[in-house]
N, C-alpha and C. Protein backbone atom coordinates (compact mmCIF):
# COMPACT_ATOMS: atom_id res chain seq x y z
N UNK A 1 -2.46 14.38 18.88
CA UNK A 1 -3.52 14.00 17.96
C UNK A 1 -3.16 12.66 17.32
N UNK A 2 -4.27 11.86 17.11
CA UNK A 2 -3.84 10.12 16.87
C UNK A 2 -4.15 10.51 15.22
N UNK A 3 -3.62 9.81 14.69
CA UNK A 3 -3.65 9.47 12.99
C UNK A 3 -4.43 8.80 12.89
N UNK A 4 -5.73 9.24 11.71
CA UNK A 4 -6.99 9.07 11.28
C UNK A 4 -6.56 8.78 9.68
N UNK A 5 -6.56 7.79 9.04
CA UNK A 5 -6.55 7.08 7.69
C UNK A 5 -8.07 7.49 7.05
N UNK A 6 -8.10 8.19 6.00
CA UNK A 6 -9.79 8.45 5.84
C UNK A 6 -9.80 6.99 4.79
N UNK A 7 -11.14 6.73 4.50
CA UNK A 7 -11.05 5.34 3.57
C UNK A 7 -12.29 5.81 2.20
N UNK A 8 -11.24 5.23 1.76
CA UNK A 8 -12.47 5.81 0.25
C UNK A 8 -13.68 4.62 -0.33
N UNK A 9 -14.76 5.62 -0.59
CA UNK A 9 -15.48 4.51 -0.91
C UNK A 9 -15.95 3.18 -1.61
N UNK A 10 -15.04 3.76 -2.44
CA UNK A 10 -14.55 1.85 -3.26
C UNK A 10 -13.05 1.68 -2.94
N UNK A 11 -12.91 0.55 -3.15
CA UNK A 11 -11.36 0.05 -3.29
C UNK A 11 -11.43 -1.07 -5.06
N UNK A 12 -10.06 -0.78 -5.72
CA UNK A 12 -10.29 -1.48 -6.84
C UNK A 12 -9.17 -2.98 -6.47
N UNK A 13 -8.66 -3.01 -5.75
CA UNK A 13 -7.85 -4.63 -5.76
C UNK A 13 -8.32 -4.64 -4.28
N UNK A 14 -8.22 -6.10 -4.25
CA UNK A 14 -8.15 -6.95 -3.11
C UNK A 14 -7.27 -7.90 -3.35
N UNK A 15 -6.74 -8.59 -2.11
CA UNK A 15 -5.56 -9.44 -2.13
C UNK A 15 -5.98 -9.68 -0.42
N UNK A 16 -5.27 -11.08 -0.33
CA UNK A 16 -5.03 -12.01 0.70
C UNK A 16 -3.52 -12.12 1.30
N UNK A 17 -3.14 -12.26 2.79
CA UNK A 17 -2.07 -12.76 3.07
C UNK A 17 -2.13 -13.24 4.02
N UNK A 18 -1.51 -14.50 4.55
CA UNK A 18 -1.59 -14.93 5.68
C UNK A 18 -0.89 -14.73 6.71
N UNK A 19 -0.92 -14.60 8.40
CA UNK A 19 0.36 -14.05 8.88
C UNK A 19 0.93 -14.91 9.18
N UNK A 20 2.41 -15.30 9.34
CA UNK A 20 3.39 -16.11 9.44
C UNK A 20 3.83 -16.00 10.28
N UNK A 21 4.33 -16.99 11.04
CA UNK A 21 4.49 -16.76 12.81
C UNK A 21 6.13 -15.81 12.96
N UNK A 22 6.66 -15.89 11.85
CA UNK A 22 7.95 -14.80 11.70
C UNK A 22 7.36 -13.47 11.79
N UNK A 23 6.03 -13.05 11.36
CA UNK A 23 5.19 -11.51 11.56
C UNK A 23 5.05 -11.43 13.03
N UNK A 24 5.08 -12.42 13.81
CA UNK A 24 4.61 -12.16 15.24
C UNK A 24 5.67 -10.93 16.30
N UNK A 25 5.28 -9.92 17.17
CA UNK A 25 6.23 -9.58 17.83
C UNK A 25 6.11 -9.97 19.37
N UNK A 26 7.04 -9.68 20.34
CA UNK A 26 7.10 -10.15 21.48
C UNK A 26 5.82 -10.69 22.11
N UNK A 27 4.37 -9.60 21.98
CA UNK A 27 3.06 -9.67 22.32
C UNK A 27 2.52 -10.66 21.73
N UNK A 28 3.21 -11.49 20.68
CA UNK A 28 2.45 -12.59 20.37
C UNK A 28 1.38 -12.38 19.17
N UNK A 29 1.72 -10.66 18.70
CA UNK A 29 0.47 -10.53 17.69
C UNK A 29 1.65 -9.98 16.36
N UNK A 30 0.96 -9.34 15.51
CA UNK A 30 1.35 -9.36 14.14
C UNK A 30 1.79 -7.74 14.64
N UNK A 31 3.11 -8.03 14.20
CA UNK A 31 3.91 -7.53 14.74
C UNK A 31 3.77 -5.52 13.88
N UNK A 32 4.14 -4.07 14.16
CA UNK A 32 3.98 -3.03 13.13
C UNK A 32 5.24 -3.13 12.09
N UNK A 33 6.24 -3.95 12.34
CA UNK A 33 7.15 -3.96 10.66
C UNK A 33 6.64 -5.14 9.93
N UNK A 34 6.19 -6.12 10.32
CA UNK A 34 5.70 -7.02 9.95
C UNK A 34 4.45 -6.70 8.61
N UNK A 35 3.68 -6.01 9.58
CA UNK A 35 2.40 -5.36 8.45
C UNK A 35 3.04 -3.89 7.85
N UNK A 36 3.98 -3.32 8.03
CA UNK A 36 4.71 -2.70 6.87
C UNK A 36 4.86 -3.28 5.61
N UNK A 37 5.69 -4.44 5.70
CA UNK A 37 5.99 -5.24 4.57
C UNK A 37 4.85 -6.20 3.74
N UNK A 38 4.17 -6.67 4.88
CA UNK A 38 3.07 -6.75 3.76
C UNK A 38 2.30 -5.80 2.84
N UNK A 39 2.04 -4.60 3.51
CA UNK A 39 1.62 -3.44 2.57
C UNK A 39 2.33 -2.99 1.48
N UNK A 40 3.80 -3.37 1.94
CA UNK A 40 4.59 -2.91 0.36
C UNK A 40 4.16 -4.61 -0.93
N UNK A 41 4.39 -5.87 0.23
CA UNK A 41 4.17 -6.54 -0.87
C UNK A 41 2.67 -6.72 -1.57
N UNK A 42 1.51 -6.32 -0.81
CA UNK A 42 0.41 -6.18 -1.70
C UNK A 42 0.28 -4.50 -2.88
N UNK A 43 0.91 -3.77 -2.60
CA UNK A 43 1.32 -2.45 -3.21
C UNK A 43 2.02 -3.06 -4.76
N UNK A 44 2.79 -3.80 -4.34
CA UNK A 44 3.55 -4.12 -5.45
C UNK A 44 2.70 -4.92 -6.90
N UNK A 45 1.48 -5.91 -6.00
CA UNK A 45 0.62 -7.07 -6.35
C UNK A 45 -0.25 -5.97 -7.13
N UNK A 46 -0.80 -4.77 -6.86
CA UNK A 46 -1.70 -3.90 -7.26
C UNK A 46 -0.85 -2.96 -7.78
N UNK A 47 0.29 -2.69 -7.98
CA UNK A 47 0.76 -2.12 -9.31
C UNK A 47 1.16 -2.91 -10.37
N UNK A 48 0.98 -3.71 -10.37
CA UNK A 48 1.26 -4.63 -11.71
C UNK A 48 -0.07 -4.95 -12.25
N UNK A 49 -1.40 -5.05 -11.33
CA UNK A 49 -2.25 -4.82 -12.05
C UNK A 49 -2.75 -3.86 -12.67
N UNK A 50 -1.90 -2.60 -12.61
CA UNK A 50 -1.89 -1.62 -13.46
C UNK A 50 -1.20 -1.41 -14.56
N UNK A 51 -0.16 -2.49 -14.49
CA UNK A 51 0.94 -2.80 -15.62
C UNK A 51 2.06 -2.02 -15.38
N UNK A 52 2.53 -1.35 -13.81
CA UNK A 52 3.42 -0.98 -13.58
C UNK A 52 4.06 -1.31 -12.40
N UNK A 53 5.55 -1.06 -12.23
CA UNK A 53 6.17 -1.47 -11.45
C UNK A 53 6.75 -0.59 -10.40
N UNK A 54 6.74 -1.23 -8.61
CA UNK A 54 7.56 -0.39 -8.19
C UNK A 54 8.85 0.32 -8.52
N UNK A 55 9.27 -0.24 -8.98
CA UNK A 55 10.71 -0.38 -9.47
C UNK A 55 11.21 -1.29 -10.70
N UNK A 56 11.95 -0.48 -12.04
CA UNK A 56 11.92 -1.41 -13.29
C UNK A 56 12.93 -1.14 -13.54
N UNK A 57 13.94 -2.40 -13.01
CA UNK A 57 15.51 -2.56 -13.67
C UNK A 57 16.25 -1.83 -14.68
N UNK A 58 15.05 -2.18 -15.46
CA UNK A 58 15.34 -2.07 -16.86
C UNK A 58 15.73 -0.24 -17.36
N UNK A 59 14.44 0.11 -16.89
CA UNK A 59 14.69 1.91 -16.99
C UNK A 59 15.04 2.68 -15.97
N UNK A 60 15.19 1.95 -14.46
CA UNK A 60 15.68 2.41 -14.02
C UNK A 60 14.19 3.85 -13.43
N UNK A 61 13.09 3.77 -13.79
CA UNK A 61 12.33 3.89 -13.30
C UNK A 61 10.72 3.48 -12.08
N UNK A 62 10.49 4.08 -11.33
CA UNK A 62 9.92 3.45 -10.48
C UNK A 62 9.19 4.06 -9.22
N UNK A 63 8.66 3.84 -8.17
CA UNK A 63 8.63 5.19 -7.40
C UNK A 63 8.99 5.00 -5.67
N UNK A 64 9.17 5.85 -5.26
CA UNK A 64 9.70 6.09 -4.12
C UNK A 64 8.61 7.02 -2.88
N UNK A 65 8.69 5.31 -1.87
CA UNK A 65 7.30 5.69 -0.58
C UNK A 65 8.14 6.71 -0.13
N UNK A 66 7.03 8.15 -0.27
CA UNK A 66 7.23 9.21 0.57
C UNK A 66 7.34 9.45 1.85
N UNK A 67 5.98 8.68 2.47
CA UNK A 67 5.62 8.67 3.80
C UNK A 67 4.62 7.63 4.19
N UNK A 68 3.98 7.21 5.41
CA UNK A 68 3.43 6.59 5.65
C UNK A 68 2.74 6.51 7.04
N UNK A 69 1.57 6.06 6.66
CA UNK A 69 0.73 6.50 8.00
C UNK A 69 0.01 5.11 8.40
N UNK A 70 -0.46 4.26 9.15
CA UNK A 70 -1.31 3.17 9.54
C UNK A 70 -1.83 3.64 10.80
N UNK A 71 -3.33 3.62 11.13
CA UNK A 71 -4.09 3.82 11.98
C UNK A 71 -4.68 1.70 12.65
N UNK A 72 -4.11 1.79 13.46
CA UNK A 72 -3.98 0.08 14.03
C UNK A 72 -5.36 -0.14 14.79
N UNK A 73 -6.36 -0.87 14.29
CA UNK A 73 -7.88 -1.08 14.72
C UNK A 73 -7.66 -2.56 15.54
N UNK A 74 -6.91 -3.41 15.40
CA UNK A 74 -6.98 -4.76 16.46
C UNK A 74 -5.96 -5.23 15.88
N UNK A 75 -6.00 -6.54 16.90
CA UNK A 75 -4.58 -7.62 16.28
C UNK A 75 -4.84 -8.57 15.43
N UNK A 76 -3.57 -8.99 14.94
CA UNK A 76 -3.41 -9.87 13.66
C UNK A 76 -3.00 -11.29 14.78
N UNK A 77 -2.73 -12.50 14.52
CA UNK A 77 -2.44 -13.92 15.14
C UNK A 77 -2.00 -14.55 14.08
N UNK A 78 -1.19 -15.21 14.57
CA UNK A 78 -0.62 -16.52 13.55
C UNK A 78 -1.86 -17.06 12.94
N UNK A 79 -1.79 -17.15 11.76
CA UNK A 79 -2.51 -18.78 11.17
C UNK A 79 -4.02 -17.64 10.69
N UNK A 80 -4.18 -16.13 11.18
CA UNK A 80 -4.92 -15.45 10.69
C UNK A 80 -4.52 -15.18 9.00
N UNK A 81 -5.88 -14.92 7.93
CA UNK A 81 -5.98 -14.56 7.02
C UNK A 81 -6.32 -13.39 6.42
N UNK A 82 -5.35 -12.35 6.11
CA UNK A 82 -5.74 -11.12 6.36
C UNK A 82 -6.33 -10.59 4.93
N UNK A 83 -7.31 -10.05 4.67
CA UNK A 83 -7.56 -9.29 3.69
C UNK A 83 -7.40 -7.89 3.25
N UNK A 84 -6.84 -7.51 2.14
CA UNK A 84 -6.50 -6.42 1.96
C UNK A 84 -7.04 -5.32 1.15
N UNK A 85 -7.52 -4.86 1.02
CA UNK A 85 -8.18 -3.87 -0.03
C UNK A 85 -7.07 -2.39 -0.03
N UNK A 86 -7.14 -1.94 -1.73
CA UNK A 86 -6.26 -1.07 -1.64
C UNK A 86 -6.90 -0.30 -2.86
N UNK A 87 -7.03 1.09 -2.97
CA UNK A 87 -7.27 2.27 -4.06
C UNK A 87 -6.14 3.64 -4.12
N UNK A 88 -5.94 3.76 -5.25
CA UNK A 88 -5.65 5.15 -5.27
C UNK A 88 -5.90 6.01 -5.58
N UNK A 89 -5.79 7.20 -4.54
CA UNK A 89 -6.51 8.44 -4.58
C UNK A 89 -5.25 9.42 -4.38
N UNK A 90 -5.96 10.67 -4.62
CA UNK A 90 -5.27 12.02 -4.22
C UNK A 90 -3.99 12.15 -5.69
N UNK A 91 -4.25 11.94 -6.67
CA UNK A 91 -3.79 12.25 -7.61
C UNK A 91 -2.82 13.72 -7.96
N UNK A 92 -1.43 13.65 -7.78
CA UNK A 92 -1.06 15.09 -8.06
C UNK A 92 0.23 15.19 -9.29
N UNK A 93 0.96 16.05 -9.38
CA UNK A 93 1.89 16.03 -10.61
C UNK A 93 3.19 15.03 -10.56
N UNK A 94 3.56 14.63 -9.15
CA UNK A 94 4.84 13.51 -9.26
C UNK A 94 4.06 12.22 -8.45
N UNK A 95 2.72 12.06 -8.40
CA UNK A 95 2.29 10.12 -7.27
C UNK A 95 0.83 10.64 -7.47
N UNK A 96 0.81 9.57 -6.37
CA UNK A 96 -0.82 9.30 -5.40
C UNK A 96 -0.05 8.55 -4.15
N UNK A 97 -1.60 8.77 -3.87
CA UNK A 97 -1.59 7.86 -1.99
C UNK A 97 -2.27 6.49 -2.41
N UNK A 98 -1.89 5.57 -2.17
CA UNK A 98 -2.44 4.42 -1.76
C UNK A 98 -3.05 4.33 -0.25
N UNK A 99 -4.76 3.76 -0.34
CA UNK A 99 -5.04 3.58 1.30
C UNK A 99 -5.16 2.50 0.90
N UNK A 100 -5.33 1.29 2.30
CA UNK A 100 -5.57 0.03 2.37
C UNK A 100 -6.43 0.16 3.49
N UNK A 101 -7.35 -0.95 3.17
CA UNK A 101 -7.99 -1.24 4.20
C UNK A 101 -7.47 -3.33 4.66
N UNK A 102 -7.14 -3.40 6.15
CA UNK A 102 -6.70 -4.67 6.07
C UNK A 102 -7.87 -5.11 7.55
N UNK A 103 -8.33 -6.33 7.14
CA UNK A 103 -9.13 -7.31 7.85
C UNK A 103 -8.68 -8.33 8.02
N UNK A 104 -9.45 -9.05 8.88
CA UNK A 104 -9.08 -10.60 9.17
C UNK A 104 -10.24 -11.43 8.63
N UNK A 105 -10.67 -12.82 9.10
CA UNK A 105 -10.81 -13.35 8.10
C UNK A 105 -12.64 -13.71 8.64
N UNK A 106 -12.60 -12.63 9.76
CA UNK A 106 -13.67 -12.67 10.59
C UNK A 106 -14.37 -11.33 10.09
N UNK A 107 -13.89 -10.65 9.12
CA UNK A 107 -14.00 -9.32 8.76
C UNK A 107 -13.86 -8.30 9.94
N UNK A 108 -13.24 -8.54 10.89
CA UNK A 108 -12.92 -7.47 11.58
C UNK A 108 -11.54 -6.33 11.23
N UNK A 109 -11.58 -5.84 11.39
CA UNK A 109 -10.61 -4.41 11.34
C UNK A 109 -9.14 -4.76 12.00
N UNK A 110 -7.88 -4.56 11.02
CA UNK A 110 -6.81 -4.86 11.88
C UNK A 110 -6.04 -4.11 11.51
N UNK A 111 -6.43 -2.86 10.21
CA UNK A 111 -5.47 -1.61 10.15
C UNK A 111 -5.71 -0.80 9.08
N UNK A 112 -5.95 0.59 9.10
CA UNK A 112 -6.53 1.64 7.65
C UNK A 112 -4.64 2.24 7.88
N UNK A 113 -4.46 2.18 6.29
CA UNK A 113 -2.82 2.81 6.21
C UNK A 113 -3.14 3.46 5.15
N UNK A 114 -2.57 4.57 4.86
CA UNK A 114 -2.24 5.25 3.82
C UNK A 114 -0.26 5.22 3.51
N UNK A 115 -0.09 5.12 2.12
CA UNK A 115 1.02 5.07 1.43
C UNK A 115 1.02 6.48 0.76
N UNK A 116 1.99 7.34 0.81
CA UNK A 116 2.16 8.29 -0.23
C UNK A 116 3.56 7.96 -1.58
N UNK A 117 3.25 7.88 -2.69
CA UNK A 117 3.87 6.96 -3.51
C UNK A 117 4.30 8.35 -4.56
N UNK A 118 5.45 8.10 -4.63
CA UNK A 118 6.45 9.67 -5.99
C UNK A 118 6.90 9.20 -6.42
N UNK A 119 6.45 9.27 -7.88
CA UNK A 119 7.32 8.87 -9.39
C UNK A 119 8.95 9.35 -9.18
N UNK A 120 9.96 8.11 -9.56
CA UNK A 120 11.19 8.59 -8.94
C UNK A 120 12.12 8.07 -10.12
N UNK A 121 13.00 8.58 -10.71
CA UNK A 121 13.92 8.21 -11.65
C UNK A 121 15.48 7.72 -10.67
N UNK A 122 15.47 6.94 -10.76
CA UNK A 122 16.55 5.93 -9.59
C UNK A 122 17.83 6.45 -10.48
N UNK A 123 18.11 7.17 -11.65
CA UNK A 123 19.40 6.48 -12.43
C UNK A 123 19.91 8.70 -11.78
N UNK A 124 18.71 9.78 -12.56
CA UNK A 124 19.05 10.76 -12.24
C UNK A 124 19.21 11.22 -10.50
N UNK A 125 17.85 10.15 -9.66
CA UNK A 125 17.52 10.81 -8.41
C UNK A 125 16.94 11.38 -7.77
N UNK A 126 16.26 11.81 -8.72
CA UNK A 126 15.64 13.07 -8.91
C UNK A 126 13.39 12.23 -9.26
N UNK A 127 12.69 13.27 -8.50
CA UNK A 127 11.05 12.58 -8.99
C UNK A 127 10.92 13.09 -10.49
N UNK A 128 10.13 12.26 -11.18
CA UNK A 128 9.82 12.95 -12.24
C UNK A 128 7.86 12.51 -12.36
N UNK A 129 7.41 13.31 -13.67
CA UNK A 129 5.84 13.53 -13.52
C UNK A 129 4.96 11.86 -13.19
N UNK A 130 3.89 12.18 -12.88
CA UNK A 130 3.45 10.52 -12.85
C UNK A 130 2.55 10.92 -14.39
N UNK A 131 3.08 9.58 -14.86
CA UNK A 131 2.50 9.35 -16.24
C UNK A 131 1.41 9.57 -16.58
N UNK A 132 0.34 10.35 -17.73
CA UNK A 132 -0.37 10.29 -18.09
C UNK A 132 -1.56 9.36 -18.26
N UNK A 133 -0.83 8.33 -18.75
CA UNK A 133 -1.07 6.88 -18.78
C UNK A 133 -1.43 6.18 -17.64
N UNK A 134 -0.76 6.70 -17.02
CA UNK A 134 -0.91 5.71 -15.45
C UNK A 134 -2.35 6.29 -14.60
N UNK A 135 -2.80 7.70 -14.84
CA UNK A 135 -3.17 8.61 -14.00
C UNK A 135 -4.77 7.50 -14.66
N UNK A 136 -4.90 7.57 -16.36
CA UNK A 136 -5.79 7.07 -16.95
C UNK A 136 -6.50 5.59 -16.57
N UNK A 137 -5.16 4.82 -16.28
CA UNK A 137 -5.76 3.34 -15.75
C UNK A 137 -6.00 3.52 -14.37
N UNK A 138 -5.53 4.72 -13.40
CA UNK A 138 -5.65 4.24 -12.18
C UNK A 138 -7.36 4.70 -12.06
N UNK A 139 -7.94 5.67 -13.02
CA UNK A 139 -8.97 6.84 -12.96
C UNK A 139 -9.19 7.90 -11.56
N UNK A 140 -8.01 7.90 -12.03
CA UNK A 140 -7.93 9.18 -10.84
C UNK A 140 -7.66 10.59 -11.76
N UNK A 141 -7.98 11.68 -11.24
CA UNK A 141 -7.80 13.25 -12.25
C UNK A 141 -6.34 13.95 -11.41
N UNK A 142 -5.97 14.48 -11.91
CA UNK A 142 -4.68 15.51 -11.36
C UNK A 142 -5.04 16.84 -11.10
């Protein structure tokens, strides 16, 4: 059975990246670790517009990708401009899922991923609850 990304009907951030001919793999296209890492670095771009961080030095709080899924709709090319849309959904007592939707600059389809994201205390090790606070700005319910 192939992995099906469902996509929700709004997305609240969008973000841009371009691919860099270092994203390319042997095939000449945008390579699957390549668009890993961009998904963490637009993840990161859209938790700070929530006023939180993957990871915060400081407390030593932050959260930790559970799992991860990308359903691959076409290829990416050098010198392409990819667009990203990203929401979170599925709200439970330690995360959410982040989906993305990523395009090119033709608006065609070049990958639906889901992120599963757990509130993680780096210092004990251990997940702890996802914030109240956080659940409120993202408007998602638990």
């Amino acid at each position: 059975m192939r992995v099906k990304v469902a996509l929700p009907a709004s997305f609240s951030f969008t973000t841009t990246l371009p691919v860099r001919i270092t994203d390319l793999n042997y095939g000449a296209h945008l390579g699957n670790d390549a668009l890993l890492g961009m998904l963490h670095e637009v993840r990161v771009q859209f938790l700070a517009t929530l006023g939180t961080a993957e990871y915060d030095p400081a407390t030593k709080l932050g959260f930790i990708m559970a799992d991860v899924a990308i359903e691959y709709k076409g290829e990416g090319f050098h010198g392409d401009v990819l667009t990203f849309e990203l929401a979170a959904v599925d709200a439970h007592k330690y995360g959410f899922d982040v989906v993305y939707r990523v395009q090119n600059q033709h608006g065609r389809p070049v990958a639906y991923a889901k992120t599963g994201m757990l509130c993680f205390d780096y210092d004990s090790r251990k997940l702890r609850a996802l914030p109240a606070e956080l659940v409120a700005r993202v408007g998602l319910q638990l």
